[in-house]
N, C-alpha and C. Protein backbone atom coordinates (compact mmCIF):
# COMPACT_ATOMS: atom_id res chain seq x y z
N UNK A 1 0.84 -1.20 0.00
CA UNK A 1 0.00 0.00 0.00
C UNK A 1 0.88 1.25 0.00
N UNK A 2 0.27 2.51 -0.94
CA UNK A 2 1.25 3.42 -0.74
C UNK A 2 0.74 4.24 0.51
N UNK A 3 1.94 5.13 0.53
CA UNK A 3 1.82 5.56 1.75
C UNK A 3 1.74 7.21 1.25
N UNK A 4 0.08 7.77 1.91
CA UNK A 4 0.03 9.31 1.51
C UNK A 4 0.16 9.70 2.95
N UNK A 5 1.23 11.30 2.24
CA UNK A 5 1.31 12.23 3.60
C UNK A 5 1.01 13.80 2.55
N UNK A 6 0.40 14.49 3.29
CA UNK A 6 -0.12 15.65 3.40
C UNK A 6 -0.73 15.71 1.82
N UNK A 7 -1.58 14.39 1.31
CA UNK A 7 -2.26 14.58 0.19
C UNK A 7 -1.09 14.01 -0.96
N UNK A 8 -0.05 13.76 -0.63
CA UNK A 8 1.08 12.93 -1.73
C UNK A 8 1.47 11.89 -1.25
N UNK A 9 1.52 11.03 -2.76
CA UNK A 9 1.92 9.48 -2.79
C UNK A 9 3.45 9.36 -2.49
N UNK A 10 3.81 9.27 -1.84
CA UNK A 10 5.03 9.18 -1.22
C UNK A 10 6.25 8.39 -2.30
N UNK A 11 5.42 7.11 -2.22
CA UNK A 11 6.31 6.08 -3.05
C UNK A 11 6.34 6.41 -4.55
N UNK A 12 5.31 7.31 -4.93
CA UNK A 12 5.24 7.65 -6.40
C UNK A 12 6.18 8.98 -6.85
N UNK A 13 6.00 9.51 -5.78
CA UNK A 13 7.00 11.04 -5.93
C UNK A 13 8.78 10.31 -5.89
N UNK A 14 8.93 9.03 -4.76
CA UNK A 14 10.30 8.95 -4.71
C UNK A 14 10.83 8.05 -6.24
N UNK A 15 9.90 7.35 -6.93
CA UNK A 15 9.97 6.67 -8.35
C UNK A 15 10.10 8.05 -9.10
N UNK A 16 9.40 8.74 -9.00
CA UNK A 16 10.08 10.71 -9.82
C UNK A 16 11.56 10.53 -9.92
N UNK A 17 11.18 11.06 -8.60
CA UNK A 17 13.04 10.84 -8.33
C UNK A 17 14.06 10.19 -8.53
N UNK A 18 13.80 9.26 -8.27
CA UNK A 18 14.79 8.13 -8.97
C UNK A 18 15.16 7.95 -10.11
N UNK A 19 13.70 8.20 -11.12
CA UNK A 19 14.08 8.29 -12.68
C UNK A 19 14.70 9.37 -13.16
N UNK A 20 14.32 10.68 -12.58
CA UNK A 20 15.06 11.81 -12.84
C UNK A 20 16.55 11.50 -12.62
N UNK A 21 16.95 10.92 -11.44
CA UNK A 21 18.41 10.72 -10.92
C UNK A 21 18.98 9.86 -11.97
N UNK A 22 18.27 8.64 -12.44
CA UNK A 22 19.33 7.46 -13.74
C UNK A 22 19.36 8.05 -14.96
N UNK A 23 18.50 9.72 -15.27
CA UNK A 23 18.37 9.57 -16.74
C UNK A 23 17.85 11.85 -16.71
N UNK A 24 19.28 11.87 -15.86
CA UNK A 24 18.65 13.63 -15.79
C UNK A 24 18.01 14.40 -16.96
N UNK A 25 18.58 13.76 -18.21
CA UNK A 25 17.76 14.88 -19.47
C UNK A 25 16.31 14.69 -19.04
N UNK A 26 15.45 13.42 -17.90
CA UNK A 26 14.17 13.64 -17.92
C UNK A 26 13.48 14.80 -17.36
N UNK A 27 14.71 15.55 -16.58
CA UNK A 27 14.15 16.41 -15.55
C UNK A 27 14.50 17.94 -16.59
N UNK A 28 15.02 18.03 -17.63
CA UNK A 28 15.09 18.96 -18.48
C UNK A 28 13.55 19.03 -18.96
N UNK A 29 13.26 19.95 -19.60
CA UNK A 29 12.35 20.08 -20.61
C UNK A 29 12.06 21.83 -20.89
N UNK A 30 11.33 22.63 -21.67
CA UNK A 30 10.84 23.81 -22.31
C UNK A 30 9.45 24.22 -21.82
N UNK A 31 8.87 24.74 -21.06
CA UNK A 31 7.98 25.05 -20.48
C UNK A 31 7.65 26.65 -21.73
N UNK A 32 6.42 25.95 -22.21
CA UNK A 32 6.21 27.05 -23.65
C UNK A 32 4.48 27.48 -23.41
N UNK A 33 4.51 28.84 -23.66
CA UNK A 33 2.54 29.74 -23.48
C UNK A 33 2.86 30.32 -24.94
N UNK A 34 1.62 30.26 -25.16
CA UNK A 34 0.68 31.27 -25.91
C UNK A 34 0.02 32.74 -25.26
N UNK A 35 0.62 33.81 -25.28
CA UNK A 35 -0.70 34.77 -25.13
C UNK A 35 -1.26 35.51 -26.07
N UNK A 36 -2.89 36.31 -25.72
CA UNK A 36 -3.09 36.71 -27.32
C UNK A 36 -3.68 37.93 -25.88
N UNK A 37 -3.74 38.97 -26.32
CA UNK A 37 -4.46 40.20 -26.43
C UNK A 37 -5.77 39.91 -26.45
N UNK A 38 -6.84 40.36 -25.34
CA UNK A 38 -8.62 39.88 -25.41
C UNK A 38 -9.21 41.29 -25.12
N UNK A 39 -8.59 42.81 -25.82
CA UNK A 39 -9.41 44.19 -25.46
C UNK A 39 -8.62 44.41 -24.26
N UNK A 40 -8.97 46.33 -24.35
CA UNK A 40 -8.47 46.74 -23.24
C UNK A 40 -7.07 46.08 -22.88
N UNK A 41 -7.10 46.37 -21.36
CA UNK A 41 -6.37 45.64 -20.87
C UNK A 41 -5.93 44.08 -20.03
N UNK A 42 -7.01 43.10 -21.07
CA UNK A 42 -6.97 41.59 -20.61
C UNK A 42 -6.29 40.98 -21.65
N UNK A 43 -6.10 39.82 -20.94
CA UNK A 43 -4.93 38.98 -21.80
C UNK A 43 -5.40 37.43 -21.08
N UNK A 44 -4.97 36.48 -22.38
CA UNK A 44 -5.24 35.43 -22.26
C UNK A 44 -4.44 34.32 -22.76
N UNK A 45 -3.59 33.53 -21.32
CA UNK A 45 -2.26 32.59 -22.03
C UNK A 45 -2.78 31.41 -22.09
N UNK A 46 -2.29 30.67 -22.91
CA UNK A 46 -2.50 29.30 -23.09
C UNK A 46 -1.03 28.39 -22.88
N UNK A 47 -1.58 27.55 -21.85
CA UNK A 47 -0.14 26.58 -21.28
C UNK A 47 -0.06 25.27 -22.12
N UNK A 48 0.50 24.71 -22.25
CA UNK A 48 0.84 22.85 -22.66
C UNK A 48 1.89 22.87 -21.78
N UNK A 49 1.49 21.87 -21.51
CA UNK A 49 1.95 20.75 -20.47
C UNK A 49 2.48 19.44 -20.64
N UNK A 50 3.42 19.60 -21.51
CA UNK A 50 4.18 18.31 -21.74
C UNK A 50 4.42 17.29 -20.69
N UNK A 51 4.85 16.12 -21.02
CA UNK A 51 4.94 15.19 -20.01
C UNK A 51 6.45 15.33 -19.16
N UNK A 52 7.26 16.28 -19.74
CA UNK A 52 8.27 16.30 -18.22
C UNK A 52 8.82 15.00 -17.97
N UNK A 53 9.52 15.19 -16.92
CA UNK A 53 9.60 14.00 -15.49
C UNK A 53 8.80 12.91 -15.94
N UNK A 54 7.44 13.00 -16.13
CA UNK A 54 6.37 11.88 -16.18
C UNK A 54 6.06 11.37 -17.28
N UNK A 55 6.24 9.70 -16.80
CA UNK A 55 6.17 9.17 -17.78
C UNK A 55 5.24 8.69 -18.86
N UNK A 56 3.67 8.69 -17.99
CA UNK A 56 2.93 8.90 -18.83
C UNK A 56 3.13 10.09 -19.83
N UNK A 57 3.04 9.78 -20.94
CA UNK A 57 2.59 10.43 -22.21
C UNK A 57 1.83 11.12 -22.37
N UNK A 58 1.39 12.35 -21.83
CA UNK A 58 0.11 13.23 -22.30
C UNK A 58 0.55 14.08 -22.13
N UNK A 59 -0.18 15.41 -22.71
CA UNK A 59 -0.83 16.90 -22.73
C UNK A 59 -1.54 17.52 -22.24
N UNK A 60 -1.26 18.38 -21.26
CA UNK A 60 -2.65 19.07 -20.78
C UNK A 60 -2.63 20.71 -21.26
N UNK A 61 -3.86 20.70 -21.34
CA UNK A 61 -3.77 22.64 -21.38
C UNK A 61 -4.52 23.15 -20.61
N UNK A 62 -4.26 24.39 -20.28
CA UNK A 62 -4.53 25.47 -19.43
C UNK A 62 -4.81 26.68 -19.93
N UNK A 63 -6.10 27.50 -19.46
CA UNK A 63 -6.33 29.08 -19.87
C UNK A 63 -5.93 29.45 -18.65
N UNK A 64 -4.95 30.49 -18.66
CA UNK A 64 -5.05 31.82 -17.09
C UNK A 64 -4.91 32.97 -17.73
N UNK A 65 -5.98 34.11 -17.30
CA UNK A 65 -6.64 35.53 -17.75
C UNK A 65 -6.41 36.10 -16.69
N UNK A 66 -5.51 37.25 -17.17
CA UNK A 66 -5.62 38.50 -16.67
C UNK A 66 -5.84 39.86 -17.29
N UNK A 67 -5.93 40.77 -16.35
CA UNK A 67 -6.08 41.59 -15.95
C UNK A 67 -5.87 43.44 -15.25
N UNK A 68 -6.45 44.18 -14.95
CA UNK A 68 -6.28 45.30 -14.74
C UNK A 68 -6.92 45.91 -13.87
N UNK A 69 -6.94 46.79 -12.35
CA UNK A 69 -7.59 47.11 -11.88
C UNK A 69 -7.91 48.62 -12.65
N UNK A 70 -8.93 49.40 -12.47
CA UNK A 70 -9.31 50.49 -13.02
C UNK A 70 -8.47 51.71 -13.08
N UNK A 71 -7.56 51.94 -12.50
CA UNK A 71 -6.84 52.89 -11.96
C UNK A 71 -5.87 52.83 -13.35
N UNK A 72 -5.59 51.22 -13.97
CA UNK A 72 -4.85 51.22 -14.74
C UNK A 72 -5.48 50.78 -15.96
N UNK A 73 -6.57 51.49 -16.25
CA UNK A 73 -7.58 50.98 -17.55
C UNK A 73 -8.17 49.67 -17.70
N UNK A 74 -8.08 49.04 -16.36
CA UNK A 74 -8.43 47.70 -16.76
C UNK A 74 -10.31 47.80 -16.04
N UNK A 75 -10.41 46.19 -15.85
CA UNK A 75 -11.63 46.17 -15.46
C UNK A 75 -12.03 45.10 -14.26
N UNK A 76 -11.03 44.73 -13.85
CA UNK A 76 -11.42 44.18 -12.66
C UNK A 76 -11.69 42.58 -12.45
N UNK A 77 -11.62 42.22 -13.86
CA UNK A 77 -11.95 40.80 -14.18
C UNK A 77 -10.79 39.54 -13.64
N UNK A 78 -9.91 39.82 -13.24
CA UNK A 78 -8.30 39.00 -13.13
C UNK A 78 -7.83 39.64 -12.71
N UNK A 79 -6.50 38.68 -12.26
CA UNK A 79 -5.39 39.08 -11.57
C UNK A 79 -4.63 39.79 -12.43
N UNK A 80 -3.54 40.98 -11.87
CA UNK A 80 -2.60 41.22 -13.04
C UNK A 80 -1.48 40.62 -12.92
N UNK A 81 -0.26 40.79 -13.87
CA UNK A 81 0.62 39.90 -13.64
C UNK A 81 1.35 40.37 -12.76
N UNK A 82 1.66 41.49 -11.94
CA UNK A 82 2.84 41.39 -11.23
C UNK A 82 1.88 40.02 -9.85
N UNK A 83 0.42 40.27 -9.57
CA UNK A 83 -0.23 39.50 -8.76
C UNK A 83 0.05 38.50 -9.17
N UNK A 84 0.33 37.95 -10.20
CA UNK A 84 0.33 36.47 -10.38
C UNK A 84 1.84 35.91 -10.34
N UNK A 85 3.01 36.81 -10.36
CA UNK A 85 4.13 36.89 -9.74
C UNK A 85 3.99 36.35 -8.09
N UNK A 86 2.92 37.14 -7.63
CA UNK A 86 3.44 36.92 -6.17
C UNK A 86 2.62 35.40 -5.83
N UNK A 87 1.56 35.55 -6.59
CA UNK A 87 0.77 34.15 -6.68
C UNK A 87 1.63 32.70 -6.44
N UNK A 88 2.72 32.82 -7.79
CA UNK A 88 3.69 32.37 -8.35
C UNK A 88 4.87 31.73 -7.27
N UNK A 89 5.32 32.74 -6.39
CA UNK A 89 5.81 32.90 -5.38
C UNK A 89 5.27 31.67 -4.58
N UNK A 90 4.11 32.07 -3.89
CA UNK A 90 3.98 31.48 -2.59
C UNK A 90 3.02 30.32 -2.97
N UNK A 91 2.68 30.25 -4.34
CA UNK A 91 2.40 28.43 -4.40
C UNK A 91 3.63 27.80 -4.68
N UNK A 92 4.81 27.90 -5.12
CA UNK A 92 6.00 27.69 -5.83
C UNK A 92 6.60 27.24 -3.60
N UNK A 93 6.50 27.76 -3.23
CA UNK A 93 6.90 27.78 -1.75
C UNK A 93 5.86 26.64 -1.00
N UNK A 94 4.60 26.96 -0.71
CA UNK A 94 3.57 25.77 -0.39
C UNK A 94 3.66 24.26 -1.08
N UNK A 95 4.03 24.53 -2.11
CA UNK A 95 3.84 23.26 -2.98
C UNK A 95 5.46 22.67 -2.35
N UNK A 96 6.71 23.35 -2.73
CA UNK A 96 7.78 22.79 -2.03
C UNK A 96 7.95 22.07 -0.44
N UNK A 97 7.37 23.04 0.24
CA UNK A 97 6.83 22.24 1.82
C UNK A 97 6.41 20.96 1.69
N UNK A 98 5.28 20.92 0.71
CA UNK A 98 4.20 20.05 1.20
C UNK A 98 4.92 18.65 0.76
N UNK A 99 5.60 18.62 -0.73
CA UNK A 99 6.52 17.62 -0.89
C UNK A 99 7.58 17.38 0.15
N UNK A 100 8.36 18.03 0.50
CA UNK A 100 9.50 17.94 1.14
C UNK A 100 9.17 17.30 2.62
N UNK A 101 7.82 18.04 2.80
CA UNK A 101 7.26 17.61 4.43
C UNK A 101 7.28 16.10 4.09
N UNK A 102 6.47 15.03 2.86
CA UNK A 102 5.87 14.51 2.76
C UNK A 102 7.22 13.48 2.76
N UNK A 103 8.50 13.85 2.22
CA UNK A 103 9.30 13.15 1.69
C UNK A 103 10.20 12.74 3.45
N UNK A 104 10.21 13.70 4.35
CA UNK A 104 10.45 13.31 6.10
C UNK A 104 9.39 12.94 6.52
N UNK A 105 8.40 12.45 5.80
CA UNK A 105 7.35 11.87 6.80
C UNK A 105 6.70 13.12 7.83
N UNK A 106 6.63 14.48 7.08
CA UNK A 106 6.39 15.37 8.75
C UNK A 106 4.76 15.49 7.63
N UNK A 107 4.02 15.62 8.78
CA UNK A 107 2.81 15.89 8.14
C UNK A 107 2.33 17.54 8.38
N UNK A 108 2.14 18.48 7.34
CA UNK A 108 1.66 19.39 7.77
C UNK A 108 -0.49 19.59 8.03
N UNK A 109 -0.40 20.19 8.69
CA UNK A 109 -2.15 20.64 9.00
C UNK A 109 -2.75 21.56 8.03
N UNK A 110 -1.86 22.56 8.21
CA UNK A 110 -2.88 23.75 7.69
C UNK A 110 -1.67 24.58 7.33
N UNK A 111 -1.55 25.58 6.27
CA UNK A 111 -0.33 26.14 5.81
C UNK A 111 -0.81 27.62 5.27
N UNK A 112 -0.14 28.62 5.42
CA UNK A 112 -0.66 30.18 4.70
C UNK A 112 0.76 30.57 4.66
N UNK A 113 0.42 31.40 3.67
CA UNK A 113 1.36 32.20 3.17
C UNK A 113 1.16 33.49 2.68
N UNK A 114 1.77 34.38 3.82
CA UNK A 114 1.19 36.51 3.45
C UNK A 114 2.99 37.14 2.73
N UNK A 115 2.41 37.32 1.14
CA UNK A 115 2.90 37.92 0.24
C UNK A 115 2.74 39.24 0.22
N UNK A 116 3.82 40.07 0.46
CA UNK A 116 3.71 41.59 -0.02
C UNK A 116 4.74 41.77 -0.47
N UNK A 117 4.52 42.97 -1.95
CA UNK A 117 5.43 43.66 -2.85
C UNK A 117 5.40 45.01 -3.04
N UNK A 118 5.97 45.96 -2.99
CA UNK A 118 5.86 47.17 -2.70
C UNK A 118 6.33 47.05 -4.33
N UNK A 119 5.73 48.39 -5.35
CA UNK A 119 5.99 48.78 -6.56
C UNK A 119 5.34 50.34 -6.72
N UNK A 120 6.16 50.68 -7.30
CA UNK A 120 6.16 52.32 -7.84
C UNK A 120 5.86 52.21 -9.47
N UNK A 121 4.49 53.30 -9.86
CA UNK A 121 4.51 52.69 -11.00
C UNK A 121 4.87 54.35 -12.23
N UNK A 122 6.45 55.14 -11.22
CA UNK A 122 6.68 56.33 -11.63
C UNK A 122 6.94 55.88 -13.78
N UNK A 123 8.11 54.87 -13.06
CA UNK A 123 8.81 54.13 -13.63
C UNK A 123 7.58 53.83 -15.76
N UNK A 124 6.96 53.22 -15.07
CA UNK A 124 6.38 52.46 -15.96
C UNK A 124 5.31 53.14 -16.94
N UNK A 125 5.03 54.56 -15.92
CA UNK A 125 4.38 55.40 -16.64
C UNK A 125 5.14 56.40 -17.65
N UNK A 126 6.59 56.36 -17.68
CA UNK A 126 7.21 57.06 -18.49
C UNK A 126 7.61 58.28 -17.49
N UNK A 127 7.51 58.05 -16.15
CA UNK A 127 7.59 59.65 -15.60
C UNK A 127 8.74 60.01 -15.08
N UNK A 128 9.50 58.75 -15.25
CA UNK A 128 10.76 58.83 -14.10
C UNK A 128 11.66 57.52 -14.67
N UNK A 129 13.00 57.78 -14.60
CA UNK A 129 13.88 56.26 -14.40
C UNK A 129 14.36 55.35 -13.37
N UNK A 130 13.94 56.32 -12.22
CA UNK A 130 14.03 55.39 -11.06
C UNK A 130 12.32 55.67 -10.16
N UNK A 131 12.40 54.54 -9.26
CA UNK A 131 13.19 53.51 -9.56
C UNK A 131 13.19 52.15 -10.59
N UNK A 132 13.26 51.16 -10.05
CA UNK A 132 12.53 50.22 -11.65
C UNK A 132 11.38 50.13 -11.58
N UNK A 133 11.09 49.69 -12.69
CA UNK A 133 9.69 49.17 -12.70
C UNK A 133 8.87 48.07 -12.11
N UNK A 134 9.46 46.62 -11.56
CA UNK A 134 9.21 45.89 -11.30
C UNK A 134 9.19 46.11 -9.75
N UNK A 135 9.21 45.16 -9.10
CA UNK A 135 8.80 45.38 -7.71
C UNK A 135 10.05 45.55 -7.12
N UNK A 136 9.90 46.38 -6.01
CA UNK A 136 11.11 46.57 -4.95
C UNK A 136 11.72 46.21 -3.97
N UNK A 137 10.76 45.07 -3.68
CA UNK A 137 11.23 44.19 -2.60
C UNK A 137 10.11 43.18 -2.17
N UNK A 138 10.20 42.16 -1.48
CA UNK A 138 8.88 41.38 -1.18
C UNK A 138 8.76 40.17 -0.45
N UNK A 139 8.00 40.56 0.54
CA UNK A 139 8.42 39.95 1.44
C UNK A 139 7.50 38.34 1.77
N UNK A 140 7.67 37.87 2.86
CA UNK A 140 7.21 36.22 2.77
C UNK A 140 6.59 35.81 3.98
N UNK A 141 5.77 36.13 4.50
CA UNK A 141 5.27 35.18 6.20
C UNK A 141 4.51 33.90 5.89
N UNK A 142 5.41 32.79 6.38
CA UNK A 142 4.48 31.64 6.80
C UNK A 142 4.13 30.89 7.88
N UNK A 143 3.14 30.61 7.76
CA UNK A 143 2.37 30.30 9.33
C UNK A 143 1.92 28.86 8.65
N UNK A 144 2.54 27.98 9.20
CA UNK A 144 2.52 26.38 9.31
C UNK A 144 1.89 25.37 10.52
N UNK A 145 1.11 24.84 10.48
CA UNK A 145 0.65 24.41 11.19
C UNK A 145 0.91 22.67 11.54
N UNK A 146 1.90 22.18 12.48
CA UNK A 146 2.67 21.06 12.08
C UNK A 146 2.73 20.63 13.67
N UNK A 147 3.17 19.04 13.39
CA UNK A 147 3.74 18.52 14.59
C UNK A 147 4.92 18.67 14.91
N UNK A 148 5.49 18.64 13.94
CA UNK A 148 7.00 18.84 13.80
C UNK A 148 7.66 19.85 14.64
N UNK A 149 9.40 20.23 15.17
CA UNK A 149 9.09 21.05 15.50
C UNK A 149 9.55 22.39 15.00
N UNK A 150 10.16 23.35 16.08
CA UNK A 150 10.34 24.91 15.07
C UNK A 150 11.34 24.39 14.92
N UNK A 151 12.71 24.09 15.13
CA UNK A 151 13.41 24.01 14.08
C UNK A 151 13.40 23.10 13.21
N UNK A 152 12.40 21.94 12.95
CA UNK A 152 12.74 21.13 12.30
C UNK A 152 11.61 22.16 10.58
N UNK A 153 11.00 22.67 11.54
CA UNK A 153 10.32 23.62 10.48
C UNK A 153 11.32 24.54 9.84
N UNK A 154 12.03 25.09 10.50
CA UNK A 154 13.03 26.24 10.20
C UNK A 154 13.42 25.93 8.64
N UNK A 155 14.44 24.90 9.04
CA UNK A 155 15.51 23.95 8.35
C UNK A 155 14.38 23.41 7.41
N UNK A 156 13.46 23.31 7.04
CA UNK A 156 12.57 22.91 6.16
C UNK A 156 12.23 23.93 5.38
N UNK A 157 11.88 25.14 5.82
CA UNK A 157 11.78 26.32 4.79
C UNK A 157 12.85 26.71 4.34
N UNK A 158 14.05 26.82 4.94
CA UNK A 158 15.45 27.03 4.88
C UNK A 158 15.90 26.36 3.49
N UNK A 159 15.38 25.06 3.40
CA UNK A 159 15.76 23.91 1.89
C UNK A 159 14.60 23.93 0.81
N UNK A 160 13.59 24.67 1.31
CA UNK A 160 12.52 24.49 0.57
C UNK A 160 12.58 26.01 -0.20
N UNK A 161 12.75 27.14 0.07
CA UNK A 161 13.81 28.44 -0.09
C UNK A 161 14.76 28.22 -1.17
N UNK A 162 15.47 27.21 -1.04
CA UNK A 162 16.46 27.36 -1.58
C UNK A 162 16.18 26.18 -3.06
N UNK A 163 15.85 25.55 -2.84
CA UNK A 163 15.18 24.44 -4.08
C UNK A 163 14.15 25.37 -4.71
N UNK A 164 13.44 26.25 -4.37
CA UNK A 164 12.24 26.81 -4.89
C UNK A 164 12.57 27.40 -6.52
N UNK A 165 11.95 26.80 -7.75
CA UNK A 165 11.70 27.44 -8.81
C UNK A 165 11.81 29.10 -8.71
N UNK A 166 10.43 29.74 -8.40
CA UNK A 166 10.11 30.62 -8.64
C UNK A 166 11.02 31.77 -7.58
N UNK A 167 11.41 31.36 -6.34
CA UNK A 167 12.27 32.79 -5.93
C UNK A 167 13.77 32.19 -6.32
N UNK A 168 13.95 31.19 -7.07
CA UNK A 168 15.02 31.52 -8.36
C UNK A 168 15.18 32.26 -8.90
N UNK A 169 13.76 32.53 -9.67
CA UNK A 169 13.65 33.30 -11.38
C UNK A 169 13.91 35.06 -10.25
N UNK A 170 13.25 35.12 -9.63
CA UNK A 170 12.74 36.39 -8.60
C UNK A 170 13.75 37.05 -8.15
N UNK A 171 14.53 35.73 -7.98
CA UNK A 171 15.95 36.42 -6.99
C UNK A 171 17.44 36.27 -8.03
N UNK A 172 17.42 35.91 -9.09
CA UNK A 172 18.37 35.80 -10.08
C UNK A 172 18.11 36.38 -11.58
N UNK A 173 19.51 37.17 -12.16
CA UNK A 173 18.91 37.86 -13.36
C UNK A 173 18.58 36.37 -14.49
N UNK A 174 17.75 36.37 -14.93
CA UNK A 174 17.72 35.38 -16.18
C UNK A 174 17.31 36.08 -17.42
N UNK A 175 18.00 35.27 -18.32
CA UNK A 175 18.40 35.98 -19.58
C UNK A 175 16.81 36.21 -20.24
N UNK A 176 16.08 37.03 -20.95
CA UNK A 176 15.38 37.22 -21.63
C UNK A 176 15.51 37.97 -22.88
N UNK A 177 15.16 37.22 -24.21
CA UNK A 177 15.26 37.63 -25.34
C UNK A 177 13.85 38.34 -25.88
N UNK A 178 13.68 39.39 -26.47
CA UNK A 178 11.98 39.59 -26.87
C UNK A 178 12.76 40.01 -28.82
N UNK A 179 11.58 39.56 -29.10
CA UNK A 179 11.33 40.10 -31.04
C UNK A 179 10.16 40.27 -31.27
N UNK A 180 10.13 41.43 -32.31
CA UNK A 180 8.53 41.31 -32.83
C UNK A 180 9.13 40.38 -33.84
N UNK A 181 7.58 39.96 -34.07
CA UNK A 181 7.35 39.67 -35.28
C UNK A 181 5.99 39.89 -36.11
N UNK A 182 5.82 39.11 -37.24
CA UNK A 182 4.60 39.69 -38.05
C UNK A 182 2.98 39.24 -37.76
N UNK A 183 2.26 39.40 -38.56
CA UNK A 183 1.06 38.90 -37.94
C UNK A 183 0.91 37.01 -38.38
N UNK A 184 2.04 36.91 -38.95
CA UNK A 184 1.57 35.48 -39.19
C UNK A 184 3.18 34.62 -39.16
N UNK A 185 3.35 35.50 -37.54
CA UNK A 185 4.63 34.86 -37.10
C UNK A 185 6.11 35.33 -37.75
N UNK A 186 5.78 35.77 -38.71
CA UNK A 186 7.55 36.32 -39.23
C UNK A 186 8.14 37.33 -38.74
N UNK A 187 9.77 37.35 -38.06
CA UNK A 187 10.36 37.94 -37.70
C UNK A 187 9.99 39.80 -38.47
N UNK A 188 9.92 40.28 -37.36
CA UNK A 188 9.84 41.89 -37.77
C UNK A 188 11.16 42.41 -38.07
N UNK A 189 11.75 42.81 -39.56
CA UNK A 189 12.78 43.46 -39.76
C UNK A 189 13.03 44.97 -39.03
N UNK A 190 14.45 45.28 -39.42
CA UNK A 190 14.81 46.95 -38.72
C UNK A 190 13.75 47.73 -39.36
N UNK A 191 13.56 47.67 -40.90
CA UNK A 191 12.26 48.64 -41.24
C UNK A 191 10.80 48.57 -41.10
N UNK A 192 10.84 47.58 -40.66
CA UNK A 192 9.37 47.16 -40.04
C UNK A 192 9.24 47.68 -38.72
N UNK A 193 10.47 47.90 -37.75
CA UNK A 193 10.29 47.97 -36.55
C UNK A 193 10.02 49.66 -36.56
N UNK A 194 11.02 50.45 -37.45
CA UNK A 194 10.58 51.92 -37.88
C UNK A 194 9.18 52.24 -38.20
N UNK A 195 8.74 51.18 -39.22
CA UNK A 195 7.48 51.57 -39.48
C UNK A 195 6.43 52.06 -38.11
N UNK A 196 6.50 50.61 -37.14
CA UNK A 196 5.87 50.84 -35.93
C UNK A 196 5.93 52.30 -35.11
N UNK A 197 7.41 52.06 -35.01
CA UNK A 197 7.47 53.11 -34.15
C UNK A 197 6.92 54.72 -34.85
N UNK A 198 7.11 54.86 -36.38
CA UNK A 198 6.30 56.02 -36.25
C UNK A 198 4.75 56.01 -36.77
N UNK A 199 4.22 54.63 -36.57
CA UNK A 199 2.55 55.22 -36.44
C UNK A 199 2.11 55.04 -34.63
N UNK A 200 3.09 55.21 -33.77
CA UNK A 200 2.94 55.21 -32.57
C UNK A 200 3.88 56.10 -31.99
């Protein structure tokens, strides 16, 4: 029988692992969206979900829509993205616990996580160069609810921190490339990019 702790198959997550460990290109892969423009200021990405790690063979897809609060022409319908940044954050952190708890056998109860990001949006409105545009700092409270104890909690966020995806990307520069291109995918040349810029 397998053995679940805090909602995970224990023995199935450590077979992950293992295969990842005999055959690391499994743990590589391209994590690729679609977004398209839906009016105003909403937007709408489309995920695939390749099989990764896992060995079943399938595809899944995903819609996530955002958004704008009014202040910034939007309408209230979604999150915006720096929110889904912090979203990003502290499921990227919960989700690490809950494995890691699961993988010492510690069982957690009940788990929260209070995200705040302070942002100036002088920057973004064209009004100013400092400071940046993106957020300025941001901070993390979690309140865990466990048998375990505080330090064994400590030392658990401490590795779970540091394994975490997303305050990787957050806390390290990573390279980003952007291009236009055309409406039916072709690279936008230097005079194409002129054109833009002067009917805008």
């Amino acid at each position: 029988m397998n053995e679940i702790v805090n909602g995970i198959d224990v023995q199935r997550f450590h077979r992950t692992i293992d295969e990842v460990g005999k055959e690391p290109d499994k743990g590589r892969f391209t994590i690729r969206t679609r977004t398209e423009w839906d009016g105003g200021c909403r937007c709408r990405s489309f995920i695939e979900r390749g099989c990764g790690a896992d060995s079943m063979k399938k595809s899944v897809k995903f819609v996530v829509e955002s958004d704008e609060p009014p202040a910034l022409m939007g309408e209230d319908l979604a999150p915006n993205a720096v929110e889904f940044i912090l979203h990003a954050l502290a499921s990227c952190i919960e989700v690490g616990f809950v494995l890691r708890a699961a993988l010492l056998g510690i069982e957690i109860e009940a788990m929260e996580l209070f995200v705040e990001g302070d942002i100036d949006l002088n920057n973004f409105f064209g009004l100013s160069e400092d400071p940046r545009p993106g957020l300025e700092n941001v901070s993390v409270r979690c309140a865990v609810a466990s048998s375990a104890s505080k330090g064994e909690m400590e030392a658990l966020c401490r590795e779970v921190v540091k394994r975490s995806a997303v305050m990787d990307i957050v806390q390290n520069q990573v390279p980003v490339s952007v291009e236009m291109m055309g409406r039916e995918g072709t690279r936008l040349g230097a005079e194409n990019l002129e054109a833009l810029d002067q009917r805008h």
